[in-house]
Protein backbone atom coordinates (compact mmCIF):
# COMPACT_ATOMS: atom_id res chain seq x y z
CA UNK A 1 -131.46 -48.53 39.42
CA UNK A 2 -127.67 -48.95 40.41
CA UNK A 3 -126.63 -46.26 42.70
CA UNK A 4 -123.19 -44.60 43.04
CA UNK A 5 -121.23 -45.51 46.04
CA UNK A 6 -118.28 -43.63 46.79
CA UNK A 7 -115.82 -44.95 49.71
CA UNK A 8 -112.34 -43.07 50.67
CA UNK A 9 -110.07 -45.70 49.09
CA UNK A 10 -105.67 -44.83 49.06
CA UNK A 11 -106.92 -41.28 49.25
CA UNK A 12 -109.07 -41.04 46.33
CA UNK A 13 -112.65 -41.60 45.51
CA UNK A 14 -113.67 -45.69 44.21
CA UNK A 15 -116.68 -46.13 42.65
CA UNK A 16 -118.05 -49.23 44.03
CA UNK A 17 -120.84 -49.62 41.36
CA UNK A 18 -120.39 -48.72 37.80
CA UNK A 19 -122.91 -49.60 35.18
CA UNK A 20 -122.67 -47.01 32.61
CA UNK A 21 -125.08 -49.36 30.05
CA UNK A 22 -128.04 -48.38 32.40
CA UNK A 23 -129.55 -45.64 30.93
CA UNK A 24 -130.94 -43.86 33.75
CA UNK A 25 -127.70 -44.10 35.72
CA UNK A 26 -125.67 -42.77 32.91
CA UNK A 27 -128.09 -39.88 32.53
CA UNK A 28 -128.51 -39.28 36.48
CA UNK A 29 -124.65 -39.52 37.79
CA UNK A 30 -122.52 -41.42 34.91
CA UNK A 31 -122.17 -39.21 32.38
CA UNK A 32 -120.44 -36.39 34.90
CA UNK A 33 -118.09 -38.50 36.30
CA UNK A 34 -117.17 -40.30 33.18
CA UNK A 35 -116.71 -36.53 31.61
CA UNK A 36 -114.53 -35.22 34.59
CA UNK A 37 -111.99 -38.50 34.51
CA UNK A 38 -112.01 -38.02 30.64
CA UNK A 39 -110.70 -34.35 30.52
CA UNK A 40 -108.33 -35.02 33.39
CA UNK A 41 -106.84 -37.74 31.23
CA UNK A 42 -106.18 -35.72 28.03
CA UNK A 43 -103.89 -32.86 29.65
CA UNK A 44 -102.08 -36.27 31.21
CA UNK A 45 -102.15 -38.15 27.97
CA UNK A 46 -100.93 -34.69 26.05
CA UNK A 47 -97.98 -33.87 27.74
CA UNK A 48 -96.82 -38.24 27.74
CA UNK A 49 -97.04 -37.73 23.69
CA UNK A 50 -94.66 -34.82 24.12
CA UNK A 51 -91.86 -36.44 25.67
CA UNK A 52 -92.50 -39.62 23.92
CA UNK A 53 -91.43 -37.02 20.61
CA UNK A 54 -88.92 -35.07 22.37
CA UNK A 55 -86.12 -36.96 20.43
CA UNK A 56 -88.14 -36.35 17.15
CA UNK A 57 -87.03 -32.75 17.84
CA UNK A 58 -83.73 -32.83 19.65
CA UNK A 59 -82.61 -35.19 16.54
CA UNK A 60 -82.45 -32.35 14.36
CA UNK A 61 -80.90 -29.57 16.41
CA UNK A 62 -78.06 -31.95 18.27
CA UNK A 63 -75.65 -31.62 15.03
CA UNK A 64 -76.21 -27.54 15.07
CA UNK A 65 -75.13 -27.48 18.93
CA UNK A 66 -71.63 -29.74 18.62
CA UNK A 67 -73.16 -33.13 18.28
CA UNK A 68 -70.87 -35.28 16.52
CA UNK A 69 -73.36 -38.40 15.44
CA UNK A 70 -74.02 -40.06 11.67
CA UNK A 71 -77.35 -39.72 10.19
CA UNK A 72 -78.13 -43.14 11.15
CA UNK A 73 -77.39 -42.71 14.93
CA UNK A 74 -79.62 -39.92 14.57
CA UNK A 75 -82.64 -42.25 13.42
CA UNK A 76 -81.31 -44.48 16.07
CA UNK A 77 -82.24 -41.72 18.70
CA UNK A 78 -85.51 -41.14 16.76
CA UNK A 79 -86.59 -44.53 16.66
CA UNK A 80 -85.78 -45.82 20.58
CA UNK A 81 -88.38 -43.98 21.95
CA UNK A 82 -90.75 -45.68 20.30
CA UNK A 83 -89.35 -49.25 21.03
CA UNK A 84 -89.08 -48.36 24.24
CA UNK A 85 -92.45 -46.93 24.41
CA UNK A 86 -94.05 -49.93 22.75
CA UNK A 87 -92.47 -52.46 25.19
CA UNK A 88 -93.55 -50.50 28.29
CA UNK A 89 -97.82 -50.66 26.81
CA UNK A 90 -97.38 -54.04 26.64
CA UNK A 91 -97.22 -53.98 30.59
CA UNK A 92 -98.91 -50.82 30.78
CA UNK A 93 -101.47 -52.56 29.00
CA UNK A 94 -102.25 -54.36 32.39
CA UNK A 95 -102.01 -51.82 35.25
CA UNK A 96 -105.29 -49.99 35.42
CA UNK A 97 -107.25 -53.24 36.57
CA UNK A 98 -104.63 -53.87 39.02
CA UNK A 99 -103.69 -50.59 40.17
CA UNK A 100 -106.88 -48.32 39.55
CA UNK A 101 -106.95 -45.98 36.64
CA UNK A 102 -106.79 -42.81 39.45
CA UNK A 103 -103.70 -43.82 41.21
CA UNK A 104 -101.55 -45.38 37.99
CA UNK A 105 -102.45 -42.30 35.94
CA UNK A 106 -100.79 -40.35 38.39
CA UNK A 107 -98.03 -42.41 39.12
CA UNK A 108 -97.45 -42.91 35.30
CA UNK A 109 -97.62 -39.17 34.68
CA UNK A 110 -94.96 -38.50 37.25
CA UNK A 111 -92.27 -40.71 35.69
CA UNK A 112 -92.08 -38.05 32.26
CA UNK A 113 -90.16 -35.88 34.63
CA UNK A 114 -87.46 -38.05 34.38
CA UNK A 115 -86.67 -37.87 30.60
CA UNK A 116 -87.54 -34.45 30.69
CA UNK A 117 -85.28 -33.48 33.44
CA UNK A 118 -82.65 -35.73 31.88
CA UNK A 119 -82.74 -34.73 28.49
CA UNK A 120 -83.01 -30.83 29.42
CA UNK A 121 -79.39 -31.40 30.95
CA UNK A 122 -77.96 -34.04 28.79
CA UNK A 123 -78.15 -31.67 25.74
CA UNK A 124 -76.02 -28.32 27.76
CA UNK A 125 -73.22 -30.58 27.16
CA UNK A 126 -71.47 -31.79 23.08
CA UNK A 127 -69.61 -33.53 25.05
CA UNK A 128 -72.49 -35.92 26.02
CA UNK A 129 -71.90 -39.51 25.09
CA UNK A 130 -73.92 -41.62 22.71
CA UNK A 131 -74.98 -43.99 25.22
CA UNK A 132 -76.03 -41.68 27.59
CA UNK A 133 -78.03 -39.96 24.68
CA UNK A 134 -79.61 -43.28 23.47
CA UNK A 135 -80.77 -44.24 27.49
CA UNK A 136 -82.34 -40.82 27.62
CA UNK A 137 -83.87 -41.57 24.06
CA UNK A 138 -85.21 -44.91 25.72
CA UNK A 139 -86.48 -43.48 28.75
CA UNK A 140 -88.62 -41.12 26.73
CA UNK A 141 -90.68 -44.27 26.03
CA UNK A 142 -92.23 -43.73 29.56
CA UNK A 143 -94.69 -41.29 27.41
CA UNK A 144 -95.20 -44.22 24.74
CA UNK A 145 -96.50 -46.67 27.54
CA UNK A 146 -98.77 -44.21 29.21
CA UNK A 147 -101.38 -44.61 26.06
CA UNK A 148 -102.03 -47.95 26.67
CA UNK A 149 -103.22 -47.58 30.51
CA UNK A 150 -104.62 -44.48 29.26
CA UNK A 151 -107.06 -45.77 26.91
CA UNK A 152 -107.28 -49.03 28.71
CA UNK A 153 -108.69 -46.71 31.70
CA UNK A 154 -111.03 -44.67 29.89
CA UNK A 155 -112.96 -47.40 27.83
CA UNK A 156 -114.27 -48.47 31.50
CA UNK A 157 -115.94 -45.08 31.55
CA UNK A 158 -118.26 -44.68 28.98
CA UNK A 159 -121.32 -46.92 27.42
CA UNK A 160 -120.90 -49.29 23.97
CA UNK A 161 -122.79 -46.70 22.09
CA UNK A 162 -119.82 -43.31 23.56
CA UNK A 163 -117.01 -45.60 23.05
CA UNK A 164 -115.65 -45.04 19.63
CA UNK A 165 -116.07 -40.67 20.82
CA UNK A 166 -114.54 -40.99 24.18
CA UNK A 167 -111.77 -42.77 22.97
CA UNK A 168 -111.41 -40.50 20.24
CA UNK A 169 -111.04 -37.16 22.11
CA UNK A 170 -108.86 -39.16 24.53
CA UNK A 171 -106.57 -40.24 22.01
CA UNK A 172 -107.00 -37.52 19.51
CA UNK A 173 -106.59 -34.37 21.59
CA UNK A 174 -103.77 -36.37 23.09
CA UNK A 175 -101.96 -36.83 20.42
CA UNK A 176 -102.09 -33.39 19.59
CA UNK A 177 -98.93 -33.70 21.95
CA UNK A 178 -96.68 -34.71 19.01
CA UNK A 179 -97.57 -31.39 17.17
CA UNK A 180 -97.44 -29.58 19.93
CA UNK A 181 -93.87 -30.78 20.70
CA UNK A 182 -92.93 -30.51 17.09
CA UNK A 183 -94.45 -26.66 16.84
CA UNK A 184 -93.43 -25.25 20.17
CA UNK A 185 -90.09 -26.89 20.70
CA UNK A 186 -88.60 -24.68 17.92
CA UNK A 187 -89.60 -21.20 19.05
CA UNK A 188 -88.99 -22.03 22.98
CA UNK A 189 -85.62 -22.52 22.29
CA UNK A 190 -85.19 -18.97 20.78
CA UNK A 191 -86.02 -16.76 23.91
CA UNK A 192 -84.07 -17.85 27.57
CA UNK A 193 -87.44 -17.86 29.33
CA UNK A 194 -86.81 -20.04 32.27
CA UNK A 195 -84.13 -17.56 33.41
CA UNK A 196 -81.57 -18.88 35.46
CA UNK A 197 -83.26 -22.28 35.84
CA UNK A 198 -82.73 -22.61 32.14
CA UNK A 199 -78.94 -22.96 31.87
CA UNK A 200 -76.63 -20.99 29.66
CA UNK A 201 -77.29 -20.62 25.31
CA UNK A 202 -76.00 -22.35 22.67
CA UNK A 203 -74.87 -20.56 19.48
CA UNK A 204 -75.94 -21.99 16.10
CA UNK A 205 -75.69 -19.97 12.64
CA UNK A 206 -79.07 -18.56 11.35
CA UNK A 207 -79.92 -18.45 7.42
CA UNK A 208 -77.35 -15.29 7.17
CA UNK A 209 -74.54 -17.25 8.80
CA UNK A 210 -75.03 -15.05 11.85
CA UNK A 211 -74.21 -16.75 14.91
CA UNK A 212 -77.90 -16.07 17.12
CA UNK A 213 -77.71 -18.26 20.92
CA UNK A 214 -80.61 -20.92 21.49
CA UNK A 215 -81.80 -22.65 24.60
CA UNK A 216 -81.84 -25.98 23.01
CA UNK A 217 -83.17 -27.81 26.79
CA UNK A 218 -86.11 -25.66 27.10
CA UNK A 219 -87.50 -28.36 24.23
CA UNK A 220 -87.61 -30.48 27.93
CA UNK A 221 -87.67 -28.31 30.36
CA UNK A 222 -90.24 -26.20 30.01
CA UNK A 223 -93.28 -29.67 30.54
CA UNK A 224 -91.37 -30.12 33.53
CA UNK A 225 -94.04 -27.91 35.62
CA UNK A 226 -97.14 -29.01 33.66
CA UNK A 227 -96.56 -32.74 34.31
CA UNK A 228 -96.27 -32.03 37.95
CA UNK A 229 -99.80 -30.29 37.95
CA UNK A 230 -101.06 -32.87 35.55
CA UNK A 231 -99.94 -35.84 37.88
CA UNK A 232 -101.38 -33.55 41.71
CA UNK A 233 -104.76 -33.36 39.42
CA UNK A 234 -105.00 -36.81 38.10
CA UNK A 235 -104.01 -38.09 41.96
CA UNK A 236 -107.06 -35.48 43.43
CA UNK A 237 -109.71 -35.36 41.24
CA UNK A 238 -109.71 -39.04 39.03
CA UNK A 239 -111.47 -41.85 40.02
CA UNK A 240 -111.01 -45.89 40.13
CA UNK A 241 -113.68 -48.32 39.53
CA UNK A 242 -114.17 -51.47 41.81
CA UNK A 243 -115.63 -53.26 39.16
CA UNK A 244 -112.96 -52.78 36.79
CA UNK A 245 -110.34 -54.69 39.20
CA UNK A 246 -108.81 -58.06 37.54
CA UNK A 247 -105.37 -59.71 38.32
CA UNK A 248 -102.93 -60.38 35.58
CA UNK A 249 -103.81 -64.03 34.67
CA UNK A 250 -107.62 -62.93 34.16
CA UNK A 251 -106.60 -60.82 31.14
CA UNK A 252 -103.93 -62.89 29.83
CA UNK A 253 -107.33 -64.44 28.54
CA UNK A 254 -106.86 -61.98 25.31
CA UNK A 255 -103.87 -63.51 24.41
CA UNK A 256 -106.53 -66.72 23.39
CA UNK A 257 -108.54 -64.54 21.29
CA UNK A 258 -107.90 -64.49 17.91
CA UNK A 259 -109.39 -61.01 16.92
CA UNK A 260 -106.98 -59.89 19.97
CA UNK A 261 -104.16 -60.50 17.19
CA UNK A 262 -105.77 -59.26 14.24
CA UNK A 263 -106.55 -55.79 15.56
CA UNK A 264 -103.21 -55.70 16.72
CA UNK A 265 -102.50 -55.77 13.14
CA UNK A 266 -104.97 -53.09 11.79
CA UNK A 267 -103.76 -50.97 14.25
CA UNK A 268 -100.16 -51.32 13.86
CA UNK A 269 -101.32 -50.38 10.32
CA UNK A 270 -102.63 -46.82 11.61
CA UNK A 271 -101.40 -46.11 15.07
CA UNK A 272 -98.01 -47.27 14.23
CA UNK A 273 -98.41 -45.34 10.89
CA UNK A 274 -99.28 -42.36 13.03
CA UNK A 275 -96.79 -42.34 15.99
CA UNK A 276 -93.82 -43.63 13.09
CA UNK A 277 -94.23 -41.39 10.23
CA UNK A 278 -94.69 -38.59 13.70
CA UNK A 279 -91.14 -39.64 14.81
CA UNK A 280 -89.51 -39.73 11.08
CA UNK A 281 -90.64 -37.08 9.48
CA UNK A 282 -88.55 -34.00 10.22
CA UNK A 283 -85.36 -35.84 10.14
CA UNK A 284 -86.96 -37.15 6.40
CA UNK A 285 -87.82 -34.06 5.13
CA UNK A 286 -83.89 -33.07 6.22
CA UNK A 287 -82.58 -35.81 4.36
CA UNK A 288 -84.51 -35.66 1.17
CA UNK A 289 -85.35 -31.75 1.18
CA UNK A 290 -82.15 -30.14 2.90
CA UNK A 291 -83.41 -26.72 1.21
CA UNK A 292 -86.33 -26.91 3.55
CA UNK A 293 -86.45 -26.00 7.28
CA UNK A 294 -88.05 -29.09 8.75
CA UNK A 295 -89.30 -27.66 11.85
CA UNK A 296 -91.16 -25.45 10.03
CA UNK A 297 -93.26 -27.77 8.50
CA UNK A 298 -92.64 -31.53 10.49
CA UNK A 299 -95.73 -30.30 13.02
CA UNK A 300 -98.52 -30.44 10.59
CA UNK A 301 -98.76 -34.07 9.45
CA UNK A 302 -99.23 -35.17 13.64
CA UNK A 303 -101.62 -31.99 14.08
CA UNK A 304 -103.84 -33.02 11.17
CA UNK A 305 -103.90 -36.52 12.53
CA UNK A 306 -104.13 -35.76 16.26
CA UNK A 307 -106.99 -33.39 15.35
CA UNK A 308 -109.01 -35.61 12.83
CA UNK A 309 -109.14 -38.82 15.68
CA UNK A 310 -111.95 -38.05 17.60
CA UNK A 311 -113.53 -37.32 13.85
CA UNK A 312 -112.29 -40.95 13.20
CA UNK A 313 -114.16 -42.14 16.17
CA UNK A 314 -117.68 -40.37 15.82
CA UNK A 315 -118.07 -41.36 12.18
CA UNK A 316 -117.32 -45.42 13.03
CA UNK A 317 -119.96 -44.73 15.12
CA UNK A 318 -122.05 -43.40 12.72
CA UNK A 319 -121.30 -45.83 9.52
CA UNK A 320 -119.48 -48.69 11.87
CA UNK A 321 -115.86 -49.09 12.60
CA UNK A 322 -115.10 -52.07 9.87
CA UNK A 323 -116.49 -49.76 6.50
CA UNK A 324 -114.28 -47.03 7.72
CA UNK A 325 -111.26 -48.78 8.44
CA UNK A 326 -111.49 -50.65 5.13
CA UNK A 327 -111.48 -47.28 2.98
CA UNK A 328 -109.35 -46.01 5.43
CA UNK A 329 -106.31 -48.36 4.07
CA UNK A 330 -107.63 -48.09 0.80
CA UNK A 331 -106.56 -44.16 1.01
CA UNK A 332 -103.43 -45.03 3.02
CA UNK A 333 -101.77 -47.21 0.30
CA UNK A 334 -102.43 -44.86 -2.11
CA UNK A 335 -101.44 -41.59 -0.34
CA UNK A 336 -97.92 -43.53 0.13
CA UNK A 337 -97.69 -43.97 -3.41
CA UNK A 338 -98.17 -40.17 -3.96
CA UNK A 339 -95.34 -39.80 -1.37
CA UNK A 340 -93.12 -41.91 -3.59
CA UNK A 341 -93.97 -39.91 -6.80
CA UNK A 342 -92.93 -36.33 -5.54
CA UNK A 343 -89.71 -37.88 -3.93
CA UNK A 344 -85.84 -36.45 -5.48
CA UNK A 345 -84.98 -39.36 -8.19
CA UNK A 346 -82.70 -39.75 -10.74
CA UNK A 347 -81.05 -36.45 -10.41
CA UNK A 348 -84.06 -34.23 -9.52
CA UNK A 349 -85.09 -32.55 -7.01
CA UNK A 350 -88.51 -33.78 -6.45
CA UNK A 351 -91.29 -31.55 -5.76
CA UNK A 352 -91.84 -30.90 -1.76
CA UNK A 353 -95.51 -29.49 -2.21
CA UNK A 354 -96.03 -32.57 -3.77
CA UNK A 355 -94.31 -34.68 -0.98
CA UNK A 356 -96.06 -32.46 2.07
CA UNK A 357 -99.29 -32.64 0.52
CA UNK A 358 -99.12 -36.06 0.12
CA UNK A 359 -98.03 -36.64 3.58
CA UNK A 360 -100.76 -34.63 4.80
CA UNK A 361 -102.73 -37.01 3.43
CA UNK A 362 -101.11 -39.81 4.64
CA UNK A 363 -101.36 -38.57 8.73
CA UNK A 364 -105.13 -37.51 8.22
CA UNK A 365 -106.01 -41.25 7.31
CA UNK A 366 -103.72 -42.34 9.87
CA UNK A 367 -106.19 -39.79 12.25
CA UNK A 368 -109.25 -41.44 10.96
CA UNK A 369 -108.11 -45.06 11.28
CA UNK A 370 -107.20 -44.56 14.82
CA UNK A 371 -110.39 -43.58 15.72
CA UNK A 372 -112.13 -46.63 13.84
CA UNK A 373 -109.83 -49.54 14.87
CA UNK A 374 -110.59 -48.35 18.43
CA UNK A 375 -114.20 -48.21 17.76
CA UNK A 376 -113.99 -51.73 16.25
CA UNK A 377 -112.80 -53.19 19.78
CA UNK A 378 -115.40 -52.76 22.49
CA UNK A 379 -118.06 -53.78 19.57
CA UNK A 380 -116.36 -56.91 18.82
CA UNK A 381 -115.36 -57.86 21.95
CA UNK A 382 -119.29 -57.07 23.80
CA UNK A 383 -120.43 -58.91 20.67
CA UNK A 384 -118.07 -61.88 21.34
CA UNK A 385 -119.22 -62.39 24.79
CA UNK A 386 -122.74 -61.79 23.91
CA UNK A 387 -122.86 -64.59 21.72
CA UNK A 388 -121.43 -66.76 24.31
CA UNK A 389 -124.06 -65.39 27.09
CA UNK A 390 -127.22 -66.24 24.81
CA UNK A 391 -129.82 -68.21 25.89
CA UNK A 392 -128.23 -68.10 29.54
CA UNK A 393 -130.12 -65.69 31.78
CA UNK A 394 -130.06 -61.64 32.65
CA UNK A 395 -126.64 -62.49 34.94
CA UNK A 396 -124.96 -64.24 32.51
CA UNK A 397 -125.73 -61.24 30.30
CA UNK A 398 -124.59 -58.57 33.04
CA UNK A 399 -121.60 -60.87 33.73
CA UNK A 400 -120.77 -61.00 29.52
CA UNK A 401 -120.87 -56.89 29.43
CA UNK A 402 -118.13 -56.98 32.26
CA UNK A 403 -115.99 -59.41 31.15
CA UNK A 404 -116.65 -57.47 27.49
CA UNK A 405 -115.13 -54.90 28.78
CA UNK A 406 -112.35 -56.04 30.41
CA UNK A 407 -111.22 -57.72 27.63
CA UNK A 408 -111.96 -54.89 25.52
CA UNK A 409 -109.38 -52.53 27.70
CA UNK A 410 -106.74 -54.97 27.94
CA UNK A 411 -106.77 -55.87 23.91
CA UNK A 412 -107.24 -51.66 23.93
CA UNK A 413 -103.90 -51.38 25.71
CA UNK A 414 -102.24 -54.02 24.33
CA UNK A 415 -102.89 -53.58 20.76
CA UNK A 416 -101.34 -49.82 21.44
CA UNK A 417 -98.43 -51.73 22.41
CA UNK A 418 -97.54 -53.55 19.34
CA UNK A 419 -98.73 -50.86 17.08
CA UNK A 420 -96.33 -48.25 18.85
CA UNK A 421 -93.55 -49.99 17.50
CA UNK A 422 -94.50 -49.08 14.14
CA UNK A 423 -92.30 -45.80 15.76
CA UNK A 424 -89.84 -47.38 15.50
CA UNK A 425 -89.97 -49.48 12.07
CA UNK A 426 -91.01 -46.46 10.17
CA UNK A 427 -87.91 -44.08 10.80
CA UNK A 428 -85.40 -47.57 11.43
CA UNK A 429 -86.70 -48.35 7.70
CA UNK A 430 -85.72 -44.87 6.39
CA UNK A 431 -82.44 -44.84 7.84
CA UNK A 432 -81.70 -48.19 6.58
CA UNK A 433 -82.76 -47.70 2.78
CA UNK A 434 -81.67 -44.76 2.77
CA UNK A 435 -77.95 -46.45 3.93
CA UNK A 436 -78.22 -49.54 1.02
CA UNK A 437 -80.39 -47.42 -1.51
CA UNK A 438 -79.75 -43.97 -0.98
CA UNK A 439 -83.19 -42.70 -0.62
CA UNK A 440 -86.34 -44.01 1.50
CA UNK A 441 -88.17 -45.21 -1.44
CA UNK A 442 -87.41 -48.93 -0.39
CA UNK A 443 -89.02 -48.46 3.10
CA UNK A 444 -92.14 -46.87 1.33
CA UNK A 445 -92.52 -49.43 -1.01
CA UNK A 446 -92.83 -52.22 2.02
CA UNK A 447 -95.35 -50.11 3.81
CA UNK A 448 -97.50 -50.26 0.61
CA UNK A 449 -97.67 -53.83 0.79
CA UNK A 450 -98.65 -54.00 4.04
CA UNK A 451 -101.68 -51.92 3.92
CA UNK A 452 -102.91 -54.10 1.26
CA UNK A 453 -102.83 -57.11 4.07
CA UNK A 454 -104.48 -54.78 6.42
CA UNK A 455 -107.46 -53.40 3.56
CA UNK A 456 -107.57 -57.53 2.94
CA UNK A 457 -107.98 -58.72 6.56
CA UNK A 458 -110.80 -55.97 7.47
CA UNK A 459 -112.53 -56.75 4.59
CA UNK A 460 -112.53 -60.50 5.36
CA UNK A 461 -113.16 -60.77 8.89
CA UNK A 462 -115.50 -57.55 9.49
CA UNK A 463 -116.42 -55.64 6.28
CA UNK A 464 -117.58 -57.87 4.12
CA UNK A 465 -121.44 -59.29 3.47
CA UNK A 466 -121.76 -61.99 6.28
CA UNK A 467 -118.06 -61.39 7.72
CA UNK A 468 -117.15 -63.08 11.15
CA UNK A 469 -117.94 -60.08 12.99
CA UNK A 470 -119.61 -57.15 11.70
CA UNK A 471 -118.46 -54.41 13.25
């Protein structure tokens, strides 16, 4: 039986052997240390989903405070996180085999003090240009990367059959950083709780025209503290894994894999669903609802998704990641359509019970399809390499499970990258039809068709009676 061997390594622990698909290891001394690296990583992963969002929030408040921007510079702030964020996971994607998952969670943690510091000040002052509004937008996207690295780091952790659940909570009760941002950010604003440190109020009008005073940079400010603790705690108590090292070039081999690029696709269709409809929703519901106080509501699409992931991720373990994901669009496409029914047209108002329910919809699939699309990964991937190792010996097996799951983590990280610019698409496309069309119902109509590709291409390749791989 493998044994753990723990040497003093940059000062933090290494685990020199890792073979979490031995049973009796995984029972013995595994499972712990897998646990303990997974619920350091969520608190991490939390707080870099809400400064990725920040802007979803600031967005709506900036004109209230003296902000002078258009609608669609608004979006503009929206949406570069998100492209920002998506650019970074691409070499985020990369970092935990080269760095070790202990010392680039840490590092990677650290940076969201920047944007959040930034931000906190930027917004004291109307005066604050554009530019310097849209670079502090960007630099929020430090949050967006940390996902990829994230999950990438965590898949190493856990055995084929804990995958899809590990991944969930890690994702899942991370994401719950959106909602978080989204539900807090409005009544921390309210009360001057960080004293002195917080700066002087703002004064806005409340429903009775009353001028009330709001700390608009506590929205930043106050995960300034947390992400220090998070970062000291990920630094002290995470581990890296020996095995898990691998240069650049060794997995740039993804970028030859073919299901690499299709899950890319599938989960641009629900992560990018996720973070994008996250970003663009309050700033939609102002635009198409301006009765309604978006706040109020723009937190419980991303909770309902953030909380339904891990839920995503148990039952593709249960039924398999491919039959979930394929009803998963199914519901998607038509949840969007249900969107486009309750919207204002042709001189009415629309119904926003209608709209929210819909939407409410639309973010739990989005939940549920994170979960399986992630599931679907390690599978085909150990599968993959399995094939290649039959017939070849016990090493070549062994050898196939690592370089499984290397390539697993990377096309983990890297499909998070091109699926986290679905953040910005989604809110980019309601700005611009709403610009040529006047409403958002062009933007909708284009996500509609692209689910059907997605509910298509997982029925071909893994769904289907004798599909490529069955998953």
């Amino acid at each position: 039986m493998a044994a753990d061997k723990l040497s003093s390594k940059s000062g933090g622990a290494v685990l020199e052997i890792w073979t979490p698909e031995d049973r009796a290891f995984w029972v013995q001394q595994g499972q712990a240390i897998a646990s303990r690296n997974l619920w350091i990583s969520v608190p991490a992963l939390f707080l870099a989903f809400a400064v990725w969002q920040l802007m979803s929030v600031m967005a709506v408040k900036l004109p209230q405070i003296g902000f002078t921007f258009t609608t669609n510079q608004l979006f503009w702030l929206v949406a570069a996180p998100a492209l920002s964020g998506a650019t970074l996971r691409i070499f985020y994607s990369f970092m935990v085999p080269i760095f070790g998952g202990r010392r680039w969670t840490a590092i990677s943690t650290a940076s969201l003090m920047v944007p959040a510091t930034g931000i906190g000040i930027a917004v004291q002052d109307p005066g604050t240009s554009y530019a310097t509004m849209l670079i502090l937008a960007l630099l929020c996207g430090f949050g967006g990367g940390n996902f990829s690295s994230s999950m990438a780091n965590i898949s190493f952790f856990f055995p084929k059959e804990r995958k899809g659940s590990a991944l969930g909570v890690n994702a899942g009760l991370g994401n719950l950083g959106v909602s978080s941002m989204q539900f807090l950010a409005p009544l921390m604003i309210t009360v001057g709780i960080l004293g002195i440190f917080g700066g002087d109020p703002q004064t806005v009008a409340n429903s009775a025209g009353q001028q009330t005073p709001v700390w608009i940079q506590n929205a930043a400010f106050i995960w300034v503290p947390w992400i220090a603790i998070a970062a000291a705690v990920a630094w002290i108590g995470m581990n890296d894994i020996a095995d898990a090292k691998a240069s650049f070039s060794e997995q740039a081999v993804i970028f030859k894999r073919k299901h690499n690029w299709i899950m890319c696709w599938l989960y641009l269709g629900t992560f990018g669903s996720f973070i994008g409809y996250s970003a663009g929703f309050p700033l939609l519901i102002k635009s198409q609802f301006p009765q309604v106080n978006a706040l109020q509501y723009a937190w419980l699409g991303p909770f309902v998704g953030a909380i339904v992931r891990p839920f995503g991720g148990w039952l593709a373990d249960k039924l398999g990641g491919a039959k979930v994901t394929f009803w998963n669009f199914v519901v998607m496409a038509l949840a969007v359509v249900g969107v486009i029914y309750f919207l204002p047209a042709a001189g009415a108002g629309g119904n926003f019970q209608g709209f929210l329910a819909m939407f409410i919809v639309l973010f739990l699939t989005t939940g549920i399809g994170n979960g399986s699309t992630f599931r679907m990964i390690p599978v085909i991937f150990l599968t993959e390499q399995a094939r290649a190792a039959e017939g070849k010996g016990a090493d070549a097996q062994e050898q196939a499970v690592k370089n499984a799951n290397k390539e697993a983590a990377a096309v983990l990280g890297f499909s998070a990258a091109v699926a986290a610019y679905g953040g910005f698409f989604i809110p980019k496309s309601y700005g611009t039809s709403i610009d040529l069309t006047g409403g958002p119902e062009g933007a909708l109509y284009v996500f509609i068709v692209f689910y059907l590709t997605c509910i298509v291409i997982t029925w071909w390749y893994y769904a289907r009676s004798n599909a490529e791989m069955p998953c």
